[in-house]
PDB file of N, CA and C in Angstrom:
ATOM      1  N   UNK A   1     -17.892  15.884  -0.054  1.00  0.00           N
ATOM      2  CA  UNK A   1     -16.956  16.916   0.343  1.00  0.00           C
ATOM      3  C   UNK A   1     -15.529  16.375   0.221  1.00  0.00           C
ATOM      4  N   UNK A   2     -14.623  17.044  -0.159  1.00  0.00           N
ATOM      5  CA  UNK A   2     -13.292  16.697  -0.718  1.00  0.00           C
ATOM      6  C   UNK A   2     -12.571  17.020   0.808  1.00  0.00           C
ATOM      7  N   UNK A   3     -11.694  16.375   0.893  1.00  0.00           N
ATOM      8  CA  UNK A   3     -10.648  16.563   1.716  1.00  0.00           C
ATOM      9  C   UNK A   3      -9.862  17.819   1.377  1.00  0.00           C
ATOM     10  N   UNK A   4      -9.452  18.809   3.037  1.00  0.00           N
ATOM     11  CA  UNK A   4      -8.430  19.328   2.325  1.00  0.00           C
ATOM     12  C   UNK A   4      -6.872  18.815   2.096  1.00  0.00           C
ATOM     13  N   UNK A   5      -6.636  20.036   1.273  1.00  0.00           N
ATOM     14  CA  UNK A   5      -5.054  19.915   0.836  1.00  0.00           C
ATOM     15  C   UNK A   5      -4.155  20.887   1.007  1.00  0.00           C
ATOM     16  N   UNK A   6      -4.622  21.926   1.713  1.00  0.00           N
ATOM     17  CA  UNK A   6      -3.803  22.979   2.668  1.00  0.00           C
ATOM     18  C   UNK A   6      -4.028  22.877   4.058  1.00  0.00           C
ATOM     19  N   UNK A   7      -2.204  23.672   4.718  1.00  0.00           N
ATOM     20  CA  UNK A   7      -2.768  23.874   5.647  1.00  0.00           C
ATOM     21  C   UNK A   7      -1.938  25.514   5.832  1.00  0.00           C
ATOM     22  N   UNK A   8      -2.164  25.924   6.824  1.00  0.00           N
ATOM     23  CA  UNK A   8      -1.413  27.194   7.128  1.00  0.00           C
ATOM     24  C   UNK A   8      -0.587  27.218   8.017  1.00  0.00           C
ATOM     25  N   UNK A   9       0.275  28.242   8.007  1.00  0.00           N
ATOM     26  CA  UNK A   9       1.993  28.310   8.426  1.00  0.00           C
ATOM     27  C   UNK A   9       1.826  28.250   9.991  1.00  0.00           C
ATOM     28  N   UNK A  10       1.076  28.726  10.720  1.00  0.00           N
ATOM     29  CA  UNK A  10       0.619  28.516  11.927  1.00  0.00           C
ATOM     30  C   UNK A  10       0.331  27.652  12.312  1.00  0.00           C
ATOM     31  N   UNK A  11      -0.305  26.999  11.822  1.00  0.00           N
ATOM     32  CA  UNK A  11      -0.863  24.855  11.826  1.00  0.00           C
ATOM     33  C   UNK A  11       0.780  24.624  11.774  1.00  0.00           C
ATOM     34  N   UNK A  12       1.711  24.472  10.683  1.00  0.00           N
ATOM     35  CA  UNK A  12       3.087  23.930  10.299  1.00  0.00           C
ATOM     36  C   UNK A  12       4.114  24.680  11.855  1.00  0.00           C
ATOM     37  N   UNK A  13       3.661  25.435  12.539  1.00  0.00           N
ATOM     38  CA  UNK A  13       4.529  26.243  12.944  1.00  0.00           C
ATOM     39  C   UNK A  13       4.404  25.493  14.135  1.00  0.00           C
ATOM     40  N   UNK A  14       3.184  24.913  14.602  1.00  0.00           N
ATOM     41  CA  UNK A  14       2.626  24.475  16.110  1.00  0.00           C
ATOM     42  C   UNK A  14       3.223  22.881  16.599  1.00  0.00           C
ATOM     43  N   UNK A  15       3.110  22.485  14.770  1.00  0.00           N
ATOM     44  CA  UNK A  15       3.514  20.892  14.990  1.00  0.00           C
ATOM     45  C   UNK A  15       4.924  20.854  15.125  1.00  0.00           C
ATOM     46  N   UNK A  16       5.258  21.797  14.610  1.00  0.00           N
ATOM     47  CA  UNK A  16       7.248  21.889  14.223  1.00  0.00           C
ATOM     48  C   UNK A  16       7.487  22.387  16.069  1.00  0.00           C
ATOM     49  N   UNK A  17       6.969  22.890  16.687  1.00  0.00           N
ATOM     50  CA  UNK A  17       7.100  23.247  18.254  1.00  0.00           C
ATOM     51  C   UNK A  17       6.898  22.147  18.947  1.00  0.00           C
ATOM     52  N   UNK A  18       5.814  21.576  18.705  1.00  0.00           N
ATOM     53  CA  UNK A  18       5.536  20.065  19.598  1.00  0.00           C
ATOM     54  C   UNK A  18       6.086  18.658  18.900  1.00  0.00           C
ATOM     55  N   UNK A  19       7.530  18.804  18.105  1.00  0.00           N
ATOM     56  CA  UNK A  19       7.715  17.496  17.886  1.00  0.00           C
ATOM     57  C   UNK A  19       6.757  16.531  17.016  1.00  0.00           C
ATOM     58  N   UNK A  20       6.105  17.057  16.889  1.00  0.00           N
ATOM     59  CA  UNK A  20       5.167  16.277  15.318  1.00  0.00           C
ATOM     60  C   UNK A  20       6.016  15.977  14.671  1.00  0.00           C
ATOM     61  N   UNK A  21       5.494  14.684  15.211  1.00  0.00           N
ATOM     62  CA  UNK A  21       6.399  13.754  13.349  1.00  0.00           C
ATOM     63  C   UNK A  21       5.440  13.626  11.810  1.00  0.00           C
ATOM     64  N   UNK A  22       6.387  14.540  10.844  1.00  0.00           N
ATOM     65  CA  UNK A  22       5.534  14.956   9.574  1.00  0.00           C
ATOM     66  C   UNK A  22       6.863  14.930   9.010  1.00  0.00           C
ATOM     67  N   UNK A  23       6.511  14.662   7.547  1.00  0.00           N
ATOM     68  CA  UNK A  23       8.106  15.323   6.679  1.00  0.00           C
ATOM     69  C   UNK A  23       7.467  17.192   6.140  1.00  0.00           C
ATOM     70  N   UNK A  24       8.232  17.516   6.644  1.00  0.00           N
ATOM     71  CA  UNK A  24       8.513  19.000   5.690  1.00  0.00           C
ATOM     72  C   UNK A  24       9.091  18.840   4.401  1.00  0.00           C
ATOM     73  N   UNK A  25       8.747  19.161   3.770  1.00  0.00           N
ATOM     74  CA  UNK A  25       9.388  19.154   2.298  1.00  0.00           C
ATOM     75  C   UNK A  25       9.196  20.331   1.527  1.00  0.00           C
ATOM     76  N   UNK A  26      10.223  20.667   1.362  1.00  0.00           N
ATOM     77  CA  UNK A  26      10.645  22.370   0.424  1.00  0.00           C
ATOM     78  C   UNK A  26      10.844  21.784  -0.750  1.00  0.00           C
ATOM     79  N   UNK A  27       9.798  22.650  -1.982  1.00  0.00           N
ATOM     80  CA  UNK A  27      10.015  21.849  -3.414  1.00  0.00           C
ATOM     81  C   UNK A  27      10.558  22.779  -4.760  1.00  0.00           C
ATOM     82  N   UNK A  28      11.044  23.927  -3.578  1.00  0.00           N
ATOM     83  CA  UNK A  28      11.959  24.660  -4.459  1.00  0.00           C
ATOM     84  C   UNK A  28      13.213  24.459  -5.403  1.00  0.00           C
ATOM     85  N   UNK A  29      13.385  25.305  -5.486  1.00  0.00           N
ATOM     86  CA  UNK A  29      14.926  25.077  -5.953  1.00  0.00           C
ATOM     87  C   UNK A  29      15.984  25.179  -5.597  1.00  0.00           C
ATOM     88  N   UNK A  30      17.153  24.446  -5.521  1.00  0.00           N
ATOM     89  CA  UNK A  30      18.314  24.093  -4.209  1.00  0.00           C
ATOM     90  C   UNK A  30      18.797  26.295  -4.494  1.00  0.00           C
ATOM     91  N   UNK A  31      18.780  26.873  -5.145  1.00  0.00           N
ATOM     92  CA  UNK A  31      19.108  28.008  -4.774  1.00  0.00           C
ATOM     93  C   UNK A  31      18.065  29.092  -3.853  1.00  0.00           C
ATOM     94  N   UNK A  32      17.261  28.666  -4.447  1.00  0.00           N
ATOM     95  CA  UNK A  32      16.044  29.538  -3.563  1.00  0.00           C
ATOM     96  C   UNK A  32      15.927  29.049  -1.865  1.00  0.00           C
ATOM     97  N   UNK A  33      16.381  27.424  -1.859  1.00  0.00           N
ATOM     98  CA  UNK A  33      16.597  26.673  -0.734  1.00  0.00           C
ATOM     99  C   UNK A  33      17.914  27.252   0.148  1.00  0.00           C
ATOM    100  N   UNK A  34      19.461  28.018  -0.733  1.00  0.00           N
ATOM    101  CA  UNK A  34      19.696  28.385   0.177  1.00  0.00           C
ATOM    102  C   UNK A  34      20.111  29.793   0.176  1.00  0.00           C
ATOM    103  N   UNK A  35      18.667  30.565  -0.680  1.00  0.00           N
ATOM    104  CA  UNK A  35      18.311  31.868  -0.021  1.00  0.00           C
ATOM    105  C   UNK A  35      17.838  31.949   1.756  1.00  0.00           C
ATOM    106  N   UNK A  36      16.842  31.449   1.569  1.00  0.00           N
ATOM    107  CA  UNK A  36      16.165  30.978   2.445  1.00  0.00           C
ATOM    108  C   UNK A  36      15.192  29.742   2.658  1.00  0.00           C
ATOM    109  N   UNK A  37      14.678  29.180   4.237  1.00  0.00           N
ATOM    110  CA  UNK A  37      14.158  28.063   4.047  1.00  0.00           C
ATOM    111  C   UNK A  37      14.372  27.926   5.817  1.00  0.00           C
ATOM    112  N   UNK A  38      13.514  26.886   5.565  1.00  0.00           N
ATOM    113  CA  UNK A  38      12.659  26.641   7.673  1.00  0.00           C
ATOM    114  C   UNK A  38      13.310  25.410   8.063  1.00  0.00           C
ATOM    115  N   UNK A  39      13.854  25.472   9.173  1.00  0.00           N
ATOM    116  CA  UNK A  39      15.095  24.381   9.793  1.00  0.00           C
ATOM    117  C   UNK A  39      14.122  23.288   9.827  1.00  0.00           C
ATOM    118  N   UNK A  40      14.929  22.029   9.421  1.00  0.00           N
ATOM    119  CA  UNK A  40      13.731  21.039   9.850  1.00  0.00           C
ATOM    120  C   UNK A  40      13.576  20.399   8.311  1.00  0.00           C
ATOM    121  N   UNK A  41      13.750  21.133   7.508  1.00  0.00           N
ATOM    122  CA  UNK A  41      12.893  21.072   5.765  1.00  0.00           C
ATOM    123  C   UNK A  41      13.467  20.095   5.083  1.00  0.00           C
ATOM    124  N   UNK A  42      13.025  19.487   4.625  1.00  0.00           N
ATOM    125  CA  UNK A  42      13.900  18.007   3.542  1.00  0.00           C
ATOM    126  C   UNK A  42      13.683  18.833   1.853  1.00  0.00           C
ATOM    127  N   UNK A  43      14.928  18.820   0.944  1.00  0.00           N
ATOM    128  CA  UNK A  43      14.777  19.956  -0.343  1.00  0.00           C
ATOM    129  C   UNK A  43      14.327  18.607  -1.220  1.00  0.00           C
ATOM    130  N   UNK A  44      13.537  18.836  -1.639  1.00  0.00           N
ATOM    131  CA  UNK A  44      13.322  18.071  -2.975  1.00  0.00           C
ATOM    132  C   UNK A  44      12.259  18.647  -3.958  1.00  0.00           C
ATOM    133  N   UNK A  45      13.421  19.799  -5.016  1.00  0.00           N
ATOM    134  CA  UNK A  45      12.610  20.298  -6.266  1.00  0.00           C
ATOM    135  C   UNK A  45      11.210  19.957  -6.574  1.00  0.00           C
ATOM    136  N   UNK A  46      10.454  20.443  -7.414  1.00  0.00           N
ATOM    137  CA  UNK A  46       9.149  19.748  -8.031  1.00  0.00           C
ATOM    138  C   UNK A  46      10.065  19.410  -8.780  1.00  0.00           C
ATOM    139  N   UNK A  47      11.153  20.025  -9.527  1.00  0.00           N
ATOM    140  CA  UNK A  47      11.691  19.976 -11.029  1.00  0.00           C
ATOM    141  C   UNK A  47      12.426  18.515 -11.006  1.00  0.00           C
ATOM    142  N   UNK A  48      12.723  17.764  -9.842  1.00  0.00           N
ATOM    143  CA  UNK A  48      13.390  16.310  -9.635  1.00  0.00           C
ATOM    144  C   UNK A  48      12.147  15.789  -9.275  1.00  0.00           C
ATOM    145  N   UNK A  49      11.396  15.980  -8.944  1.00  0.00           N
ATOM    146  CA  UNK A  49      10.454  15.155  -8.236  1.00  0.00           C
ATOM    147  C   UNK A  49      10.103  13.803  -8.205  1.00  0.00           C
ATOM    148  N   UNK A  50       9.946  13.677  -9.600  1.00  0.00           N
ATOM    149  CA  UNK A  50       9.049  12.228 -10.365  1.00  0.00           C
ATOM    150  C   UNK A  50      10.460  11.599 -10.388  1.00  0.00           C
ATOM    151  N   UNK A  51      11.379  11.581 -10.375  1.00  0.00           N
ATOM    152  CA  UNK A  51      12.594  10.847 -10.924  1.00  0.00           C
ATOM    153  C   UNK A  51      13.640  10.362  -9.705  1.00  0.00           C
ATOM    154  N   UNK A  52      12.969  11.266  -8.289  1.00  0.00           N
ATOM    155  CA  UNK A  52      13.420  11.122  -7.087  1.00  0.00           C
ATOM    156  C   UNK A  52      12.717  10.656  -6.154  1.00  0.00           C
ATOM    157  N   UNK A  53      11.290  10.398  -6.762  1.00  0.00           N
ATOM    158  CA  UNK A  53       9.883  10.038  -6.120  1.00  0.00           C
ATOM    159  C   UNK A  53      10.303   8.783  -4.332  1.00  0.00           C
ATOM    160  N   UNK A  54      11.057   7.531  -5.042  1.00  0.00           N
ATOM    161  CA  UNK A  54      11.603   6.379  -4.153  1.00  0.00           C
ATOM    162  C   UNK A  54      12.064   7.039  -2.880  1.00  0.00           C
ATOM    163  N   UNK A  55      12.584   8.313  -2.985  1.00  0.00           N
ATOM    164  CA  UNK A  55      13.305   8.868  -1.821  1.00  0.00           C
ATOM    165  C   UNK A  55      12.334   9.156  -0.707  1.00  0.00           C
ATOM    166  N   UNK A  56      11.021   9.005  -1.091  1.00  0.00           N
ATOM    167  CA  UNK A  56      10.118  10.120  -0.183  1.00  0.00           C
ATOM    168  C   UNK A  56       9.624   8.547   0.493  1.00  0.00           C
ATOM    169  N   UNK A  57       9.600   7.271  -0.072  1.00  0.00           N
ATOM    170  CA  UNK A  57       8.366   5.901   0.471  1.00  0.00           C
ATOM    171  C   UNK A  57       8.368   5.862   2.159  1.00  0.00           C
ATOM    172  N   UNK A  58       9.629   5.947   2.510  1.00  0.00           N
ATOM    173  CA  UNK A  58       9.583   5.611   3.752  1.00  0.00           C
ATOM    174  C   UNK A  58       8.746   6.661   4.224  1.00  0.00           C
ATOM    175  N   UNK A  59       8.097   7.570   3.958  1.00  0.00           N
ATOM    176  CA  UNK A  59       7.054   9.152   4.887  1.00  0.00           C
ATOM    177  C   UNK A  59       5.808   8.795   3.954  1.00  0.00           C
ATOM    178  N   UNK A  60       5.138   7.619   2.913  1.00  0.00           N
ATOM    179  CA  UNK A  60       4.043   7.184   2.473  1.00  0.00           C
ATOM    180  C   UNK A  60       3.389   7.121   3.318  1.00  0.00           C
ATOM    181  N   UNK A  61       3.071   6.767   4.120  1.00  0.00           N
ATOM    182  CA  UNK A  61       2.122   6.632   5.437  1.00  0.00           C
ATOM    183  C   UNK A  61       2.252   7.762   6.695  1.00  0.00           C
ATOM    184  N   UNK A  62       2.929   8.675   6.041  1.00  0.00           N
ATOM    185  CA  UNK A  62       2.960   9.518   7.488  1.00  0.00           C
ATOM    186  C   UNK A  62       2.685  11.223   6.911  1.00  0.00           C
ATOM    187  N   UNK A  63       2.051  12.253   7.789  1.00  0.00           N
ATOM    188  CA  UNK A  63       1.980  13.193   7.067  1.00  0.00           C
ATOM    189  C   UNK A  63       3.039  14.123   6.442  1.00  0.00           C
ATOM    190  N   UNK A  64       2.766  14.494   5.179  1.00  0.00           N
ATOM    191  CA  UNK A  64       3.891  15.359   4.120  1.00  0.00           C
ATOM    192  C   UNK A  64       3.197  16.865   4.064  1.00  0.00           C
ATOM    193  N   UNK A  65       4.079  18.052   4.616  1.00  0.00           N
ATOM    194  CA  UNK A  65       3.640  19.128   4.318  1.00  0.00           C
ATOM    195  C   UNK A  65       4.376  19.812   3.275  1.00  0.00           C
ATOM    196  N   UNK A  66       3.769  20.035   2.066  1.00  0.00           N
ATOM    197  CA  UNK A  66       4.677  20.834   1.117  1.00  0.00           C
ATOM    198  C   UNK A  66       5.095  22.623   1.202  1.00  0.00           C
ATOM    199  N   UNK A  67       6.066  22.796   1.133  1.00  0.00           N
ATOM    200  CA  UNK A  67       6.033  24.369   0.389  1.00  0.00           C
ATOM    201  C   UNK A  67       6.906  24.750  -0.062  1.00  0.00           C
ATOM    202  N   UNK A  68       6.712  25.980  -0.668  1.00  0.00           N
ATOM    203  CA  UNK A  68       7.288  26.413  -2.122  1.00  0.00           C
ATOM    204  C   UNK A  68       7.504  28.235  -1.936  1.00  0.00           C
ATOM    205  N   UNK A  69       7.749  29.153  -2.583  1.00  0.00           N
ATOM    206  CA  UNK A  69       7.482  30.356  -2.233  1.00  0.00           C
ATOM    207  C   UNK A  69       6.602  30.924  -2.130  1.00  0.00           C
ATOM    208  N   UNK A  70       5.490  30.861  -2.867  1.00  0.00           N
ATOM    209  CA  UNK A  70       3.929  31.350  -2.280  1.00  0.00           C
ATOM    210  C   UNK A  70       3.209  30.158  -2.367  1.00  0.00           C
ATOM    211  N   UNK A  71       3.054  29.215  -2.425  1.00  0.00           N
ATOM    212  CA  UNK A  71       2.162  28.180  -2.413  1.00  0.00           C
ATOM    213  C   UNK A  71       1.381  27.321  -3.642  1.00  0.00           C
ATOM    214  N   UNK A  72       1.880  28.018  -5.023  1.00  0.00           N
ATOM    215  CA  UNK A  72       1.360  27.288  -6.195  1.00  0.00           C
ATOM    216  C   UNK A  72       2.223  26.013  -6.226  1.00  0.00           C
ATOM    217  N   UNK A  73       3.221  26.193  -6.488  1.00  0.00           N
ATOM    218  CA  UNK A  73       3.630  24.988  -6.327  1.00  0.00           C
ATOM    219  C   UNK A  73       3.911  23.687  -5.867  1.00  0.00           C
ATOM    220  N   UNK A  74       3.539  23.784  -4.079  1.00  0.00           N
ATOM    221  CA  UNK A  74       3.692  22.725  -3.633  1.00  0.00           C
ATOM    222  C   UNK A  74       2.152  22.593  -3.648  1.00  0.00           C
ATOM    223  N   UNK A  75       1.436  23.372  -3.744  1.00  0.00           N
ATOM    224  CA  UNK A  75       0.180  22.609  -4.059  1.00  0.00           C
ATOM    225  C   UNK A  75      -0.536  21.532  -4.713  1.00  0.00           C
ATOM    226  N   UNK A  76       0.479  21.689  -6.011  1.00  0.00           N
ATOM    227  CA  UNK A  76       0.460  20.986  -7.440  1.00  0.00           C
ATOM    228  C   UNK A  76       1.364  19.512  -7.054  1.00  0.00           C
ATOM    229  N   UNK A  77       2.503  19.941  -6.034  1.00  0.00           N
ATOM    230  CA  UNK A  77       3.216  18.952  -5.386  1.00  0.00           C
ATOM    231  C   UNK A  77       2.380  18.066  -4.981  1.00  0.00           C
ATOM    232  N   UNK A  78       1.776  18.117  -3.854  1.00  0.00           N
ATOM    233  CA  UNK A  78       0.902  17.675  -2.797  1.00  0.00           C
ATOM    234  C   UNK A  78      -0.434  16.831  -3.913  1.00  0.00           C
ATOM    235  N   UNK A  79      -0.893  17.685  -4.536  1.00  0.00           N
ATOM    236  CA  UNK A  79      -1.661  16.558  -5.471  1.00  0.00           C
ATOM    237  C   UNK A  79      -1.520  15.885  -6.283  1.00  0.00           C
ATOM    238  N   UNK A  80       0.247  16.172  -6.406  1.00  0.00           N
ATOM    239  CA  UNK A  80       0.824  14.632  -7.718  1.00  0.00           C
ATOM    240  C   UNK A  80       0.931  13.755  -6.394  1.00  0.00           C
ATOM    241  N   UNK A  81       1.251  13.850  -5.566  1.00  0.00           N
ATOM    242  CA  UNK A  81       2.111  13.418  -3.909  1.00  0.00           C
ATOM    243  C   UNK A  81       0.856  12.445  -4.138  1.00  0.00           C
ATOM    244  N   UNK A  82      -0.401  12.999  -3.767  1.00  0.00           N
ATOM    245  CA  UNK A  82      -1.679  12.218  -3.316  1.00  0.00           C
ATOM    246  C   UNK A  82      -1.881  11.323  -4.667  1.00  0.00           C
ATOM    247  N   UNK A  83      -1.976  11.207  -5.804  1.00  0.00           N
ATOM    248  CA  UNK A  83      -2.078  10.955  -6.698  1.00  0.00           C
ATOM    249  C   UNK A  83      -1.138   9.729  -6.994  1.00  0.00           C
ATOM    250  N   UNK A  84      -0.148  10.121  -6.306  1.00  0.00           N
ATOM    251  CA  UNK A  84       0.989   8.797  -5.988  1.00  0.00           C
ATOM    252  C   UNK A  84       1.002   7.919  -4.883  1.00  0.00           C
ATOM    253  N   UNK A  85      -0.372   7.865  -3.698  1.00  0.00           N
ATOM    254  CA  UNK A  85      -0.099   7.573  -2.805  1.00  0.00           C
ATOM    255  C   UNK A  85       0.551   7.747  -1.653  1.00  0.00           C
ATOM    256  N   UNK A  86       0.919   9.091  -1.809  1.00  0.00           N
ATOM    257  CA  UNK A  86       1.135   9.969  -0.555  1.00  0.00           C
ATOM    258  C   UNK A  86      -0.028  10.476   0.117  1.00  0.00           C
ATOM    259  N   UNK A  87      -1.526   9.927   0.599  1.00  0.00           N
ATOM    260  CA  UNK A  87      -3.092  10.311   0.872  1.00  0.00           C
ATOM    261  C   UNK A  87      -2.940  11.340   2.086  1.00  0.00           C
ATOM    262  N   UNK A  88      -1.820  11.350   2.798  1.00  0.00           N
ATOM    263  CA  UNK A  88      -1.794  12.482   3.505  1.00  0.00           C
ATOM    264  C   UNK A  88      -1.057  14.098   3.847  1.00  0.00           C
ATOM    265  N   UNK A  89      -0.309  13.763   1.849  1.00  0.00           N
ATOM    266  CA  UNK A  89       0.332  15.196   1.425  1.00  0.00           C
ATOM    267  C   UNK A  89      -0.597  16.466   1.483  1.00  0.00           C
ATOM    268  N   UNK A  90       0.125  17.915   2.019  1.00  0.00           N
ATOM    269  CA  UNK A  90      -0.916  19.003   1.748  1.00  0.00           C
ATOM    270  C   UNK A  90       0.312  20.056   1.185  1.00  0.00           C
ATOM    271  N   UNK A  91      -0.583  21.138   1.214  1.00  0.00           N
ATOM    272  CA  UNK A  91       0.554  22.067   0.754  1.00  0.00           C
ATOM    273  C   UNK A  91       0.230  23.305   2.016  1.00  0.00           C
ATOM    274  N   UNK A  92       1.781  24.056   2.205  1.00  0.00           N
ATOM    275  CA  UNK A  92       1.746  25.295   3.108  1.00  0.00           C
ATOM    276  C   UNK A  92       0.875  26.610   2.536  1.00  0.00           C
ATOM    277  N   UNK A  93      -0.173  26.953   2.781  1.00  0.00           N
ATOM    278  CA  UNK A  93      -0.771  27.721   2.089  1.00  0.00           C
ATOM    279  C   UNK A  93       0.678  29.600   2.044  1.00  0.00           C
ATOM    280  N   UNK A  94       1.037  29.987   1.383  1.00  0.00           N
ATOM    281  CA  UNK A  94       1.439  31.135   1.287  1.00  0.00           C
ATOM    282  C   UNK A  94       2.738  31.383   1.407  1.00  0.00           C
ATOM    283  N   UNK A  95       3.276  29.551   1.360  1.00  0.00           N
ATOM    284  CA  UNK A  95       4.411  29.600   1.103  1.00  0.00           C
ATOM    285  C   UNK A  95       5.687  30.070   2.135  1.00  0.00           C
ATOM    286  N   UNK A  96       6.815  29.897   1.927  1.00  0.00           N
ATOM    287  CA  UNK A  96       7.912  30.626   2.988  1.00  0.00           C
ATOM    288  C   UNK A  96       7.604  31.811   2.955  1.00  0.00           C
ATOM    289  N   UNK A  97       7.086  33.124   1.792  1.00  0.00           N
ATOM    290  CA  UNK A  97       6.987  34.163   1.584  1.00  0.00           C
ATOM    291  C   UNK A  97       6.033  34.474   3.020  1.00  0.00           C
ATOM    292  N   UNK A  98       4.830  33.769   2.920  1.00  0.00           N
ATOM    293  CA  UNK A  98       3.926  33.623   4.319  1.00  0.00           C
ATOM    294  C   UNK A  98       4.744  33.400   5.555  1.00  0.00           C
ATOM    295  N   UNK A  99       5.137  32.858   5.810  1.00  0.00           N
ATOM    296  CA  UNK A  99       6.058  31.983   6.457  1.00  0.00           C
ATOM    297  C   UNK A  99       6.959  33.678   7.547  1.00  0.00           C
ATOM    298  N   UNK A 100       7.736  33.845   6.154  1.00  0.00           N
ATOM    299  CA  UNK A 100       8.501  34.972   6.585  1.00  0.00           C
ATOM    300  C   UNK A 100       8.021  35.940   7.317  1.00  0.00           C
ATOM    301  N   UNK A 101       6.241  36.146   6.952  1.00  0.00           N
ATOM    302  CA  UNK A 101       5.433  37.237   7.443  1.00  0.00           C
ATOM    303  C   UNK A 101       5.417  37.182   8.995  1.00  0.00           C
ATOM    304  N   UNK A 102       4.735  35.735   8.911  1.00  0.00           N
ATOM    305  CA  UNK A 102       3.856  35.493  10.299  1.00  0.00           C
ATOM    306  C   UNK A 102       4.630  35.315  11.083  1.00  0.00           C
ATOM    307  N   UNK A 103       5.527  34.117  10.731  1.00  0.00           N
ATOM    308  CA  UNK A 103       6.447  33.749  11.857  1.00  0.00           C
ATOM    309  C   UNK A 103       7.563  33.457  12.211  1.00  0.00           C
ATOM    310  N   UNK A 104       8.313  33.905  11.339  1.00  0.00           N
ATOM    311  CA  UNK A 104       9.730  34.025  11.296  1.00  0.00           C
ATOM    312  C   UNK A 104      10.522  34.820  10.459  1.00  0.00           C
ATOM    313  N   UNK A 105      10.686  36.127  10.791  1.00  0.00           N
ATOM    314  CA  UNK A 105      11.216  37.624   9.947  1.00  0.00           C
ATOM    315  C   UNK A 105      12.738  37.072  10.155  1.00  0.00           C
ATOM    316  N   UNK A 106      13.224  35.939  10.331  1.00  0.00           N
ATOM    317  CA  UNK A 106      14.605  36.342  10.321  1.00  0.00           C
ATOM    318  C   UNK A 106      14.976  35.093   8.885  1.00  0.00           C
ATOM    319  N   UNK A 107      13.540  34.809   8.182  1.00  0.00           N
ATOM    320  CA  UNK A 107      14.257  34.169   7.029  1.00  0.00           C
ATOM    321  C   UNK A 107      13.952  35.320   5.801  1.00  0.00           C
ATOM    322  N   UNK A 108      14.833  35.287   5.187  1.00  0.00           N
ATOM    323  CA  UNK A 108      14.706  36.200   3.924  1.00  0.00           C
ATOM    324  C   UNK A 108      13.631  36.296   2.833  1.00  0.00           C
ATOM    325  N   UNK A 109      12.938  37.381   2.718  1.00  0.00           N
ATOM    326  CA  UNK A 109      11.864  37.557   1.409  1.00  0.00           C
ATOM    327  C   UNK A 109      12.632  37.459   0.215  1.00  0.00           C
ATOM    328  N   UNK A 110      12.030  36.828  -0.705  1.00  0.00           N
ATOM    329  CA  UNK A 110      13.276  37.385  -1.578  1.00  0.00           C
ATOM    330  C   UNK A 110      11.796  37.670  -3.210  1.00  0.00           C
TER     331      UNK A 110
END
């Protein structure tokens, strides 16, 4: 049985309330980042990713939650992430778009 590699905005929403130490990481794009985006979030593109990779070592050992606008992308994040030795990257299932739904209408759909 494979480990997972999602989690959902409600899981991200509970730890971000109780001080969980995790990196958030938004792997959008710095404009979509400041359409909208969840306080707390560290921006780092997929599109920089590999070339900015060094920035992330110090959170190698600690958990990385990805997201993106619906969730393809930091998914793909999260398993280059693991693939690099990030073993405890996942991705936000549904994205900020989710995000916006469930639990916080005051960030923008776009």
């Amino acid at each position: 049985m494979t480990e997972t590699v999602v989690t959902d905005c409600e899981t991200v929403k509970r730890r971000l309330d109780t001080g969980d130490a995790f990196l958030l990481l938004d792997c959008r794009e710095a404009d979509e980042y400041e359409t909208a985006r969840i306080d707390g979030a560290q921006l780092l593109p997929m599109s920089r990713l590999q070339e900015r990779l060094g920035e992330l070592d110090v959170h190698r050992d600690r958990d990385v939650i990805v997201y993106c606008h619906h969730g393809v992308r930091s998914l793909r994040v999260a398993l280059w992430l693991r693939e690099n030795g990030f073993d405890r990257a996942v991705s936000m299932a549904g994205g900020i778009d989710e995000w916006s739904q469930q639990i916080d209408a005051s960030v923008p759909r776009y």
